[in-house]
C-alpha atoms as a PDB file:
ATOM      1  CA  UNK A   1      -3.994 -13.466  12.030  1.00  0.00           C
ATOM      2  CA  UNK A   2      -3.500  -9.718  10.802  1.00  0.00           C
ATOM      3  CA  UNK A   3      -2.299  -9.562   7.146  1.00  0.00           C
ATOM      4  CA  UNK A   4      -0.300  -6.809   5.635  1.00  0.00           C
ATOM      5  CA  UNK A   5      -2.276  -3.762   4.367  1.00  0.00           C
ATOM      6  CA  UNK A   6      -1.820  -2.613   0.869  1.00  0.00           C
ATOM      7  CA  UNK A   7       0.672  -0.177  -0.160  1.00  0.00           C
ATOM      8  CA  UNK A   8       0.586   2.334  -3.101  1.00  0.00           C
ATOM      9  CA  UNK A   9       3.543   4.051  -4.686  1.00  0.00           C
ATOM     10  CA  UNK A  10       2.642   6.995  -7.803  1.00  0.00           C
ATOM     11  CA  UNK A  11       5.254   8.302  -9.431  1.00  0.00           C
ATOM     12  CA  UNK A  12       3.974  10.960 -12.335  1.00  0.00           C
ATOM     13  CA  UNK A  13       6.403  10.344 -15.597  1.00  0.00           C
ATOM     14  CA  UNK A  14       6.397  12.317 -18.728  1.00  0.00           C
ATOM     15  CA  UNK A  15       4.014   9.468 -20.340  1.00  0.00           C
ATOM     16  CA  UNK A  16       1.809   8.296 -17.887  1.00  0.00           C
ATOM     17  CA  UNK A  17       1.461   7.779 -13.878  1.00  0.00           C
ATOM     18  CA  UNK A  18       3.223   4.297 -12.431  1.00  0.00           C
ATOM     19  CA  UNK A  19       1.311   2.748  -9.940  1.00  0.00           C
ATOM     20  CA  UNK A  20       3.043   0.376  -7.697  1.00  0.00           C
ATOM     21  CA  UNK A  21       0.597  -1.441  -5.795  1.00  0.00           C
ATOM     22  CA  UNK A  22       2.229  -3.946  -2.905  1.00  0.00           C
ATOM     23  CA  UNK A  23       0.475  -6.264  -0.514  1.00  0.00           C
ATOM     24  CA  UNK A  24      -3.203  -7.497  -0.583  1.00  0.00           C
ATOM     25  CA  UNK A  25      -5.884  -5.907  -2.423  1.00  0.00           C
ATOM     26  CA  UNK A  26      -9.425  -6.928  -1.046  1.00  0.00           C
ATOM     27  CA  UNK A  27     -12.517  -5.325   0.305  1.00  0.00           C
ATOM     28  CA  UNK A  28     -11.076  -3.157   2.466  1.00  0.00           C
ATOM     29  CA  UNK A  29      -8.222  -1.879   0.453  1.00  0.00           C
ATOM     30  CA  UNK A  30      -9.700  -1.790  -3.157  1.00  0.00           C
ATOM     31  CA  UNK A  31     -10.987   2.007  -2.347  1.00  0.00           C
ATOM     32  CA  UNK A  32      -7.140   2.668  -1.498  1.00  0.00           C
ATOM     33  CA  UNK A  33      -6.816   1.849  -4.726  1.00  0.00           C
ATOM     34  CA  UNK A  34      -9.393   3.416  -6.391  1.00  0.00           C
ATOM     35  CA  UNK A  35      -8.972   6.389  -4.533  1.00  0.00           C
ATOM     36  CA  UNK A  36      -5.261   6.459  -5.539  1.00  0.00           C
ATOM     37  CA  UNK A  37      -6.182   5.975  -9.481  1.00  0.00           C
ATOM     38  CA  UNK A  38      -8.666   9.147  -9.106  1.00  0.00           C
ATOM     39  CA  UNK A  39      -6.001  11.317  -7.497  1.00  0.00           C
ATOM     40  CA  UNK A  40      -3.703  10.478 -10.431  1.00  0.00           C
ATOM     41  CA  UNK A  41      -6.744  11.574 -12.834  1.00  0.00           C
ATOM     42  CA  UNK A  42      -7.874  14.449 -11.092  1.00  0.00           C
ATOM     43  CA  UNK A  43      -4.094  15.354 -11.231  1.00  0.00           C
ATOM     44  CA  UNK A  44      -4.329  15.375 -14.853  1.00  0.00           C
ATOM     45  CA  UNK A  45      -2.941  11.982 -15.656  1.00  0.00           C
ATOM     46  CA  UNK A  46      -4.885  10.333 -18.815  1.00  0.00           C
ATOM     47  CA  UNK A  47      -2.499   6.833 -18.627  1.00  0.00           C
ATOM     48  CA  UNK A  48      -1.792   4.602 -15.192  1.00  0.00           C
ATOM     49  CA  UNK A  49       0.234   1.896 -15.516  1.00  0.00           C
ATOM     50  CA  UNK A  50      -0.290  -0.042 -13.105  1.00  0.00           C
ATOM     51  CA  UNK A  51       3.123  -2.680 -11.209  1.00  0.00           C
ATOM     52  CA  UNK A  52       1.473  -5.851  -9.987  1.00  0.00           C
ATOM     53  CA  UNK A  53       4.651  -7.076  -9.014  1.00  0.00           C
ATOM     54  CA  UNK A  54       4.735  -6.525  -5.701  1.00  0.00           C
ATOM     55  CA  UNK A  55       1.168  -7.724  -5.674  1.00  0.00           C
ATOM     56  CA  UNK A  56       0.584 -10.904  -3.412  1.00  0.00           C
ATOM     57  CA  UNK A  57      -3.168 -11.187  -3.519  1.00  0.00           C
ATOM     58  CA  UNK A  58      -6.238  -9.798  -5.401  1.00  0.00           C
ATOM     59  CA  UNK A  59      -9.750 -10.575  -4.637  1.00  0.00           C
ATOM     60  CA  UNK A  60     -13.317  -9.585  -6.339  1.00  0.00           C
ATOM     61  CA  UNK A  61     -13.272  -6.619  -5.168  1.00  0.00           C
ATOM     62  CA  UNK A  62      -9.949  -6.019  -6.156  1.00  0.00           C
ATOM     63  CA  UNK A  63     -10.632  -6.773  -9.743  1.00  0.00           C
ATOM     64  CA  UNK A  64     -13.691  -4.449  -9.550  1.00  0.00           C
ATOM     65  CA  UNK A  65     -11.419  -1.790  -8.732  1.00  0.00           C
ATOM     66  CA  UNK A  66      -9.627  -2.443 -11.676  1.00  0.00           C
ATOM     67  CA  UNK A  67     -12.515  -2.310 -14.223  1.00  0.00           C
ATOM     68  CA  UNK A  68     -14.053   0.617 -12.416  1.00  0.00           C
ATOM     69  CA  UNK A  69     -10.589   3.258 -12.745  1.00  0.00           C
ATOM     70  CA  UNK A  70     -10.015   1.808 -16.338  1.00  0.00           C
ATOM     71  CA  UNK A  71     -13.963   2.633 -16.997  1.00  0.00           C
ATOM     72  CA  UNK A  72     -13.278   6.359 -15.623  1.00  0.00           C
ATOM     73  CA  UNK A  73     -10.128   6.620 -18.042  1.00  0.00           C
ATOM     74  CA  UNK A  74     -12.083   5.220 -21.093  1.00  0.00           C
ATOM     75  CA  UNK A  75     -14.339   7.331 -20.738  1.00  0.00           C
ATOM     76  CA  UNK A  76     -11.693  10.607 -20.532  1.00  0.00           C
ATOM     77  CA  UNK A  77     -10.061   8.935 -23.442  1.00  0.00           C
ATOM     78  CA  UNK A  78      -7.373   7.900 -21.338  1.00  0.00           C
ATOM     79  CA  UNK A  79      -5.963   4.240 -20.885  1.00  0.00           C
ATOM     80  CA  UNK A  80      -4.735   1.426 -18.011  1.00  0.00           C
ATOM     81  CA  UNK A  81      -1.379  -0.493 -18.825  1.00  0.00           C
ATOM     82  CA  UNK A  82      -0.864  -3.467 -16.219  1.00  0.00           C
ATOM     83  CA  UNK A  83       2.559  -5.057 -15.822  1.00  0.00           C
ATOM     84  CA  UNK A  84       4.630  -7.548 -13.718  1.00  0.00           C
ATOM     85  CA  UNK A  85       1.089 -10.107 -12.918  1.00  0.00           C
ATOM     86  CA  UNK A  86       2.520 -13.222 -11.490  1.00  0.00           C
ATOM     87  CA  UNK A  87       1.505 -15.881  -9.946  1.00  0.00           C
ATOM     88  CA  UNK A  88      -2.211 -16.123  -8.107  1.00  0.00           C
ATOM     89  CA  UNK A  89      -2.460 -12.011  -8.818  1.00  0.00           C
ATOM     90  CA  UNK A  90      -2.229 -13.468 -12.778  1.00  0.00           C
ATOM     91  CA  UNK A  91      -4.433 -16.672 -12.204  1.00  0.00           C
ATOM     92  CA  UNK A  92      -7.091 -14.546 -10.750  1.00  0.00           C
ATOM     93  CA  UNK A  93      -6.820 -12.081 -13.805  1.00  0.00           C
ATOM     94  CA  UNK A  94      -6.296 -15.271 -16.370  1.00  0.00           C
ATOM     95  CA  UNK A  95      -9.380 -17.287 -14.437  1.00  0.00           C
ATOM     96  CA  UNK A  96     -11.772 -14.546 -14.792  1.00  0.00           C
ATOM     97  CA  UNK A  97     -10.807 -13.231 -18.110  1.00  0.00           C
ATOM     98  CA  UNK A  98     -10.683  -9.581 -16.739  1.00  0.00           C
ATOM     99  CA  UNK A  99      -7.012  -9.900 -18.124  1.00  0.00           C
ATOM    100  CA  UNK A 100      -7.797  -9.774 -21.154  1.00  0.00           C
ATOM    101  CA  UNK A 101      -9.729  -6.404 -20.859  1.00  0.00           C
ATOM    102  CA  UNK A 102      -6.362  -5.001 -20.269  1.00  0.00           C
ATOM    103  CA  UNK A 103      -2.744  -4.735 -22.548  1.00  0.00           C
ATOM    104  CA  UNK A 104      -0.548  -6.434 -19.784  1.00  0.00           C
ATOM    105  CA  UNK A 105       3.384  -6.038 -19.972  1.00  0.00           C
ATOM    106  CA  UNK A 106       6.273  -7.791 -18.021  1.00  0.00           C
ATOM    107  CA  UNK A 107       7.515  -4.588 -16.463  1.00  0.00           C
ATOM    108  CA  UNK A 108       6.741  -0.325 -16.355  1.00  0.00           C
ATOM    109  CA  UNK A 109       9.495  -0.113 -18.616  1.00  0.00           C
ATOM    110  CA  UNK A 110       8.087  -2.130 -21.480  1.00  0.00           C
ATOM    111  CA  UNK A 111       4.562  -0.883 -21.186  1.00  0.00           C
ATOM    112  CA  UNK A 112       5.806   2.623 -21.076  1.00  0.00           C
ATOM    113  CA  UNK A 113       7.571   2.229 -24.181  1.00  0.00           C
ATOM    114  CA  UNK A 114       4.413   1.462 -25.874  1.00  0.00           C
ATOM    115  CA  UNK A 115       3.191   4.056 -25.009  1.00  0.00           C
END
């Protein structure tokens, strides 16, 4: 059985870069992903906030993804924003405790408001 790919949506905002991210994330997506994040950085971007809602499925190497693009923007004093985790996207966040690493909104709107 062939499962959808991933698919990744930026759109660059006055505050930060929204990432959509739809469909599956796993070992051979993830460098979509991270590939995606470094565009955005070497664009300029210092904050990604990142739409989970589309989202379906996440898995280890998905979440290493995650920690490795919010590493690279620590380290330019820049910041990840995560928003819209539901269901097993969030358990696998929640289970793992990588969601706590991570301020985690309901939607782009909210988390860009923080900003």
């Amino acid at each position: 059985m062939l499962f959808p790919s991933m698919e990744i949506e930026t759109t660059r905002l006055e505050k930060a870069v929204v990432v959509k991210v739809a469909g599956r994330m796993d070992a051979g997506s993830a460098p979509e992903f991270e590939k995606a994040c470094e565009d955005c950085l070497r664009g300029g971007a210092e904050r990604l906030v990142v739409d989970l809602s589309a989202l379906d499925y996440i898995s280890s190497a998905g979440l290493r993804s995650f920690l490795l693009v919010a590493k690279s923007l620590q380290e330019k004093g820049g910041k990840m924003l995560l928003c819209g985790m539901r269901g097993l996207v969030k358990e696998v966040f929640d289970m793992t405790r990588i969601s706590s690493l991570f301020a985690s909104y309901e939607g782009p709107e909210s988390a860009l408001a923080d900003l």
